[in-house]
N, C-alpha and C. Protein backbone atom coordinates (compact mmCIF):
# COMPACT_ATOMS: atom_id res chain seq x y z
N UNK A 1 104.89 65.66 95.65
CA UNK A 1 105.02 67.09 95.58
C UNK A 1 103.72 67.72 95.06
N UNK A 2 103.06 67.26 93.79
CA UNK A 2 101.87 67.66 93.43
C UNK A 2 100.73 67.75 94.62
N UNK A 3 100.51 66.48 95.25
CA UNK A 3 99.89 66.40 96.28
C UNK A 3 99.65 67.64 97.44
N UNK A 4 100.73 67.91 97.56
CA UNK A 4 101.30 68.68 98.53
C UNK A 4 100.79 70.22 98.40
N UNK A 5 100.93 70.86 96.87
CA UNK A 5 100.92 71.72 96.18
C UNK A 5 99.30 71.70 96.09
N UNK A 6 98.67 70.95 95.78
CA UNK A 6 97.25 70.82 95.63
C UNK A 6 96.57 71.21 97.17
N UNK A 7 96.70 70.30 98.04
CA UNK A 7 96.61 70.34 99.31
C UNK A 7 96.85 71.50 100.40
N UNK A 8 98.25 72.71 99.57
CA UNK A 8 98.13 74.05 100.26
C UNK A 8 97.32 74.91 99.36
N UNK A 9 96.95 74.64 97.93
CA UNK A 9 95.91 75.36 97.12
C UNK A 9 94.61 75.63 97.86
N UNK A 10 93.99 74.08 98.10
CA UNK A 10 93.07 73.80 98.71
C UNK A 10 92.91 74.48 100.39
N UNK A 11 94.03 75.09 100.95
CA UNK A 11 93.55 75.35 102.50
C UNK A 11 93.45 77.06 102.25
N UNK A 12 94.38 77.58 101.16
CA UNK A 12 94.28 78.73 101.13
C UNK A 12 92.72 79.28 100.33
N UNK A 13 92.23 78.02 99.32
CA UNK A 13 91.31 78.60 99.44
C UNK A 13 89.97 78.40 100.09
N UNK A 14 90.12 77.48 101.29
CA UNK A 14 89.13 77.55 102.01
C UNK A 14 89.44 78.55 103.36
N UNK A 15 90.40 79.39 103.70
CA UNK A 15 90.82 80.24 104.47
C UNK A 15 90.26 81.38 103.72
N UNK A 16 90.43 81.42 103.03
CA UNK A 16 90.06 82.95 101.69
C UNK A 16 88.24 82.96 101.79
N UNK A 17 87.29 82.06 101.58
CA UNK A 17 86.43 81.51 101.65
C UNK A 17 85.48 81.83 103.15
N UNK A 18 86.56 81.51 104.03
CA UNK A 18 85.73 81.62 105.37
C UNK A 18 86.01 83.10 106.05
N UNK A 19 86.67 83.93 105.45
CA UNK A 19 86.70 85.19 105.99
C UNK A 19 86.19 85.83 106.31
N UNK A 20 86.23 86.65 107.35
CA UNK A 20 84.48 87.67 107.68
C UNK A 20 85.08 88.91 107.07
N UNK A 21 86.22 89.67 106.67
CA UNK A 21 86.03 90.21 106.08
C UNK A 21 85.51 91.56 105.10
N UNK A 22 85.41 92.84 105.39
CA UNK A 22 84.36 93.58 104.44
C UNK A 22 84.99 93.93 103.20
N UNK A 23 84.60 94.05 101.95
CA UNK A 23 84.81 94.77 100.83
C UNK A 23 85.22 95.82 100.90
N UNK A 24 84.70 96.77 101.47
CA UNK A 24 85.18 98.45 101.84
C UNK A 24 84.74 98.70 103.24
N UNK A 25 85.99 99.89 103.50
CA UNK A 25 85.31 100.20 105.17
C UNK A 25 84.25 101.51 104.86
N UNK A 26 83.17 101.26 105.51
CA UNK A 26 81.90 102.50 105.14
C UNK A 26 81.15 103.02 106.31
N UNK A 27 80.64 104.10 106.73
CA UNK A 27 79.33 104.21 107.57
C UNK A 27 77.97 104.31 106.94
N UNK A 28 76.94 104.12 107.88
CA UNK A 28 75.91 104.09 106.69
C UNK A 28 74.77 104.94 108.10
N UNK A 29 74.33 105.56 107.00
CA UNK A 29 73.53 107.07 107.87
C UNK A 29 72.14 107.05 107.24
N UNK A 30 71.13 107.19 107.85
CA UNK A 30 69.88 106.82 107.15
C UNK A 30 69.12 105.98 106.37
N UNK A 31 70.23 104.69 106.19
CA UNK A 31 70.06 103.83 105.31
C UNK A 31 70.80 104.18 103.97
N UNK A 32 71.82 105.02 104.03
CA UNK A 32 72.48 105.26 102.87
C UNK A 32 73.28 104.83 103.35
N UNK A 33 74.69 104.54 102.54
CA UNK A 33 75.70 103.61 102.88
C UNK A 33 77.22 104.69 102.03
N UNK A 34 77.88 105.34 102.92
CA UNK A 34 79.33 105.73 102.52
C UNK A 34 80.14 105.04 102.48
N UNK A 35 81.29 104.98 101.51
CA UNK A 35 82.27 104.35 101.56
C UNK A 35 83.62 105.46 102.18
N UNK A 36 84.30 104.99 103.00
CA UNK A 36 85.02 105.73 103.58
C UNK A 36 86.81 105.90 102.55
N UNK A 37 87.30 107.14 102.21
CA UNK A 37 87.65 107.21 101.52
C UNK A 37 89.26 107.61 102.07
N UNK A 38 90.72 107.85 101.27
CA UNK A 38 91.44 108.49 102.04
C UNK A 38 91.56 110.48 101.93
N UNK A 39 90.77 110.50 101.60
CA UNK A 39 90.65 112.26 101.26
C UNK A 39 90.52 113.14 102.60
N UNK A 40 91.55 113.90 103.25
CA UNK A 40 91.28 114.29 104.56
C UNK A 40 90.31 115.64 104.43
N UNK A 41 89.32 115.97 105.31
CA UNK A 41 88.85 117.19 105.17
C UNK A 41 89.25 118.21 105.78
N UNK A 42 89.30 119.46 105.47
CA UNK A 42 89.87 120.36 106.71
C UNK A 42 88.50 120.99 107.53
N UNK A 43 88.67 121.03 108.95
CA UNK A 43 87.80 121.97 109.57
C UNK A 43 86.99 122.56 109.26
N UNK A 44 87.32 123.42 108.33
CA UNK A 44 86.16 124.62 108.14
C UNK A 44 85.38 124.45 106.83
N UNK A 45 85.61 123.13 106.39
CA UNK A 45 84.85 122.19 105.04
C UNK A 45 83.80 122.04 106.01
N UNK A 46 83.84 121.31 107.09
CA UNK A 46 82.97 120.57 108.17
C UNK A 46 81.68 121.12 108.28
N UNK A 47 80.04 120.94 108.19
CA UNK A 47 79.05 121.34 108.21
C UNK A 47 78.61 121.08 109.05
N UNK A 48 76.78 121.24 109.18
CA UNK A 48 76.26 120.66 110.26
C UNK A 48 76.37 118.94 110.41
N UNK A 49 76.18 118.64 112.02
CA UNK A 49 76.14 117.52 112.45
C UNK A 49 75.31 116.51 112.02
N UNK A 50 75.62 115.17 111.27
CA UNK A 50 74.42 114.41 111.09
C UNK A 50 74.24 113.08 112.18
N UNK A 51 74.49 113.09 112.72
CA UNK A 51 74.32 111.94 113.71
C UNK A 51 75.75 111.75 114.40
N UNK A 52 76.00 110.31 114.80
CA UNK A 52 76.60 109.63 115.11
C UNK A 52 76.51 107.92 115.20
N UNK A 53 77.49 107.28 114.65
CA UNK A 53 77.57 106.06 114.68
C UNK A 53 77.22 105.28 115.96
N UNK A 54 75.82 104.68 115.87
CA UNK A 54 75.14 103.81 117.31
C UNK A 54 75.37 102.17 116.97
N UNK A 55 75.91 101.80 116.10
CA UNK A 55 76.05 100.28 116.12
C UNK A 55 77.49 99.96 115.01
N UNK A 56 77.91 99.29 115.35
CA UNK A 56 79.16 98.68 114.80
C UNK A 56 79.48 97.09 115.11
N UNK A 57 80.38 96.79 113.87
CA UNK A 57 80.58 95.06 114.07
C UNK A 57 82.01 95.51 112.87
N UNK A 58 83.06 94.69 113.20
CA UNK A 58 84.00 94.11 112.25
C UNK A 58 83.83 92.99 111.63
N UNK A 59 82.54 92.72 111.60
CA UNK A 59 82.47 90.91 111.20
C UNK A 59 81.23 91.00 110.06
N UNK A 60 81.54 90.61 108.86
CA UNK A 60 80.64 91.04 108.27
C UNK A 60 79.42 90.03 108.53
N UNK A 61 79.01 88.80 108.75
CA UNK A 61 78.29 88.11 109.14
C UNK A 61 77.44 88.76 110.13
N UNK A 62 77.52 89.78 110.50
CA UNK A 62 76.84 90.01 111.75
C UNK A 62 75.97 91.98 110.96
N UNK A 63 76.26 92.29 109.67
CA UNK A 63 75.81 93.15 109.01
C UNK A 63 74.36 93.22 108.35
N UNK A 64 73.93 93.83 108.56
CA UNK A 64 72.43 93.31 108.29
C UNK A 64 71.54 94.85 107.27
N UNK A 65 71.62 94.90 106.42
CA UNK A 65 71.54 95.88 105.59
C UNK A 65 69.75 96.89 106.01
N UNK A 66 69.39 95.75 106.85
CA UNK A 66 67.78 96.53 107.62
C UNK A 66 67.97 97.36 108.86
N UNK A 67 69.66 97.55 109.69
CA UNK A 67 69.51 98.34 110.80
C UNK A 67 69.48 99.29 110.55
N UNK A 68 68.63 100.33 111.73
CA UNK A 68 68.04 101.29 111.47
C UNK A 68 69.49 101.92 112.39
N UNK A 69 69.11 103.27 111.98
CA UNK A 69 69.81 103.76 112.92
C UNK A 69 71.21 103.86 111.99
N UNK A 70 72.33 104.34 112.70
CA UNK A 70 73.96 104.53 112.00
C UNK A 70 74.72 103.73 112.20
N UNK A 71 75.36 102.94 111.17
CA UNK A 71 76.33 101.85 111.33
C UNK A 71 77.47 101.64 110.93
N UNK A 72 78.57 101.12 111.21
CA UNK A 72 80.16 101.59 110.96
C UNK A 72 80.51 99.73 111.12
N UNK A 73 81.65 99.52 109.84
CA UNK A 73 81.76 98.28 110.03
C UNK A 73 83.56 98.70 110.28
N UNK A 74 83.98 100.44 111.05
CA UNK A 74 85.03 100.41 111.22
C UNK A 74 85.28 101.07 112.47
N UNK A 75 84.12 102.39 112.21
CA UNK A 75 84.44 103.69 113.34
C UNK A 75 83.75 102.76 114.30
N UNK A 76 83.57 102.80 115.58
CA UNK A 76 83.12 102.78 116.97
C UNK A 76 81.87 103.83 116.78
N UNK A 77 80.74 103.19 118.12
CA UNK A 77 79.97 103.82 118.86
C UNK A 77 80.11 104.92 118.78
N UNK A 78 79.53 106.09 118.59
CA UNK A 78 80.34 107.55 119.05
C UNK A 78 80.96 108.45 118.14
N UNK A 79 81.05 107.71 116.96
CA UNK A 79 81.99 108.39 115.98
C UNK A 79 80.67 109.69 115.45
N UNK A 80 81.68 110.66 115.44
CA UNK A 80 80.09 111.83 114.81
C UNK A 80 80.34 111.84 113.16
N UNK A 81 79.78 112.17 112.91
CA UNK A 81 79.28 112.50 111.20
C UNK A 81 78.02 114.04 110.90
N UNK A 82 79.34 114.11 109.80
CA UNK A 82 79.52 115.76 109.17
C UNK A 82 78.77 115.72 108.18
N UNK A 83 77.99 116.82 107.82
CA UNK A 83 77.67 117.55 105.85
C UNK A 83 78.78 118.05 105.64
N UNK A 84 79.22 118.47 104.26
CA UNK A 84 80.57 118.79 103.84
C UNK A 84 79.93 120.08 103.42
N UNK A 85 80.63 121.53 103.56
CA UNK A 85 79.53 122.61 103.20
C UNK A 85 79.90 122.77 101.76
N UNK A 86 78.63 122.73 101.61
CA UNK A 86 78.58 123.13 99.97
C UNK A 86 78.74 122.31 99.13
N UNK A 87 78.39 120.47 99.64
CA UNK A 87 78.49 119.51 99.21
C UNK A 87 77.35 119.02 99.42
N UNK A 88 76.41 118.23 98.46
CA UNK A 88 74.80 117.28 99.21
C UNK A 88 75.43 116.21 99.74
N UNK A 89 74.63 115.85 100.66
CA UNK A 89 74.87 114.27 101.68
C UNK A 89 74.85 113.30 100.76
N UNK A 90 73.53 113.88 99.91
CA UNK A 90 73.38 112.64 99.21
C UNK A 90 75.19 112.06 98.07
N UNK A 91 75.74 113.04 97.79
CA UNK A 91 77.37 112.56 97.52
C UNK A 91 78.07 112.12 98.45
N UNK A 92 78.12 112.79 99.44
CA UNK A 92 79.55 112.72 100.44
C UNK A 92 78.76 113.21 101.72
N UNK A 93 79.47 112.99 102.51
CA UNK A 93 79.20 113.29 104.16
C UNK A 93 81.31 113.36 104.85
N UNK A 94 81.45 113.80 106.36
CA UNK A 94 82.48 113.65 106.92
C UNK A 94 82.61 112.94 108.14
N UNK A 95 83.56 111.91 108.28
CA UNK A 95 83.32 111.81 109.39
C UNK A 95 84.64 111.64 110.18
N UNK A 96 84.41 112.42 111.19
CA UNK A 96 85.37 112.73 112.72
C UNK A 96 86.10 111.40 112.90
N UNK A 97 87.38 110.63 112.71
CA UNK A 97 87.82 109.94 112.85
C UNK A 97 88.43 109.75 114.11
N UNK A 98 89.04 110.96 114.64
CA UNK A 98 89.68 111.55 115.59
C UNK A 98 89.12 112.93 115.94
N UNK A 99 89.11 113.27 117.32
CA UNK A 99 88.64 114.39 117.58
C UNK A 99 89.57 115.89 116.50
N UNK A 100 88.58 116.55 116.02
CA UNK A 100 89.33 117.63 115.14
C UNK A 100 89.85 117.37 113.55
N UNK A 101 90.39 115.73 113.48
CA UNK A 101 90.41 115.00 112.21
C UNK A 101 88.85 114.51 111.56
N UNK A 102 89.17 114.75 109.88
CA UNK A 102 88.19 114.42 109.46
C UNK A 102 88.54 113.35 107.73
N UNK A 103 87.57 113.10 107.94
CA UNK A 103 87.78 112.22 106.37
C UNK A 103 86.63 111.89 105.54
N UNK A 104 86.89 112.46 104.33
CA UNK A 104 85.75 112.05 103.50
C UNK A 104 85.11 110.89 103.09
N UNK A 105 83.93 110.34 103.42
CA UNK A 105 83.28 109.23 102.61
C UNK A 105 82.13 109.42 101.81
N UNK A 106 81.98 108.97 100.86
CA UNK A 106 81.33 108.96 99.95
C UNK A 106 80.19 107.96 99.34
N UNK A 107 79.09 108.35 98.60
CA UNK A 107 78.22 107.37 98.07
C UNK A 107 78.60 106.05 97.86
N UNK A 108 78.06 104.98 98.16
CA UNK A 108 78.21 104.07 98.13
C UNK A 108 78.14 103.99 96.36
N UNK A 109 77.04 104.21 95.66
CA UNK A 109 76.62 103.94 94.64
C UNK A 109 77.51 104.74 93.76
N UNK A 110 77.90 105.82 94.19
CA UNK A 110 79.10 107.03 93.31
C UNK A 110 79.81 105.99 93.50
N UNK A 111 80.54 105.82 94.63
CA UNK A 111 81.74 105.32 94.13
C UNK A 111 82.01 103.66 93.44
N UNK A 112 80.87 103.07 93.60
CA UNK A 112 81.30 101.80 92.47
C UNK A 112 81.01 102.19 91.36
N UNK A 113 80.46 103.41 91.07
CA UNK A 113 80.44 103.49 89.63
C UNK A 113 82.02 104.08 89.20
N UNK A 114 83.05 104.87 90.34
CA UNK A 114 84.43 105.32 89.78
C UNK A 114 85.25 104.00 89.92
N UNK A 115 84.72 102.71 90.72
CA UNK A 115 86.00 101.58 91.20
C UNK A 115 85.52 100.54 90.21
């Protein structure tokens, strides 16, 4: 029985181990990195346009903290990204989840300092 018990210890934690996995779902816009949050925005929060998401992966192995350009380890190709008015980028940005839907993400660096 010990055996046994040891032996499903051991697979769960090499399953746990080999996961690809991300920590948080985020976009990252200029080389800054948002963490995507559940805070919905309304419409007329929505500012000017900052890009749109040109590269994405669900796999974190395949994340590479030097791509240039906008990257989403959740949204798709295509996803646009908002200024929040009357908010700096450098806090928060929005981004279009759904056409007309929006959701706040935030500093990478803000928010591990609140988690």
């Amino acid at each position: 029985m010990k055996k046994l018990i040891l032996c499903l210890v051991i697979s769960l934690l090499l399953i746990s181990c080999s996961s690809n996995s991300w920590a948080f779902e985020f976009v990252q816009i200029n080389g800054v990195t948002y963490v995507i949050t559940d805070e919905i925005v309304e419409q007329e929060e929505v500012g000017e346009l900052l890009g749109e998401v040109d590269k994405y992966s669900d796999e974190e192995k395949n994340h590479s903290s030097s791509y240039s350009g906008n990257f989403s380890n959740i949204y798709k190709i295509g996803t646009e990204l908002y200024e929040i008015k009357g908010i700096s980028r450098a806090h928060a940005i929005v981004v279009e989840y759904e056409i007309g839907h929006y959701v706040k993400a935030i500093n990478e660096e803000e928010w591990t300092e609140e988690n």
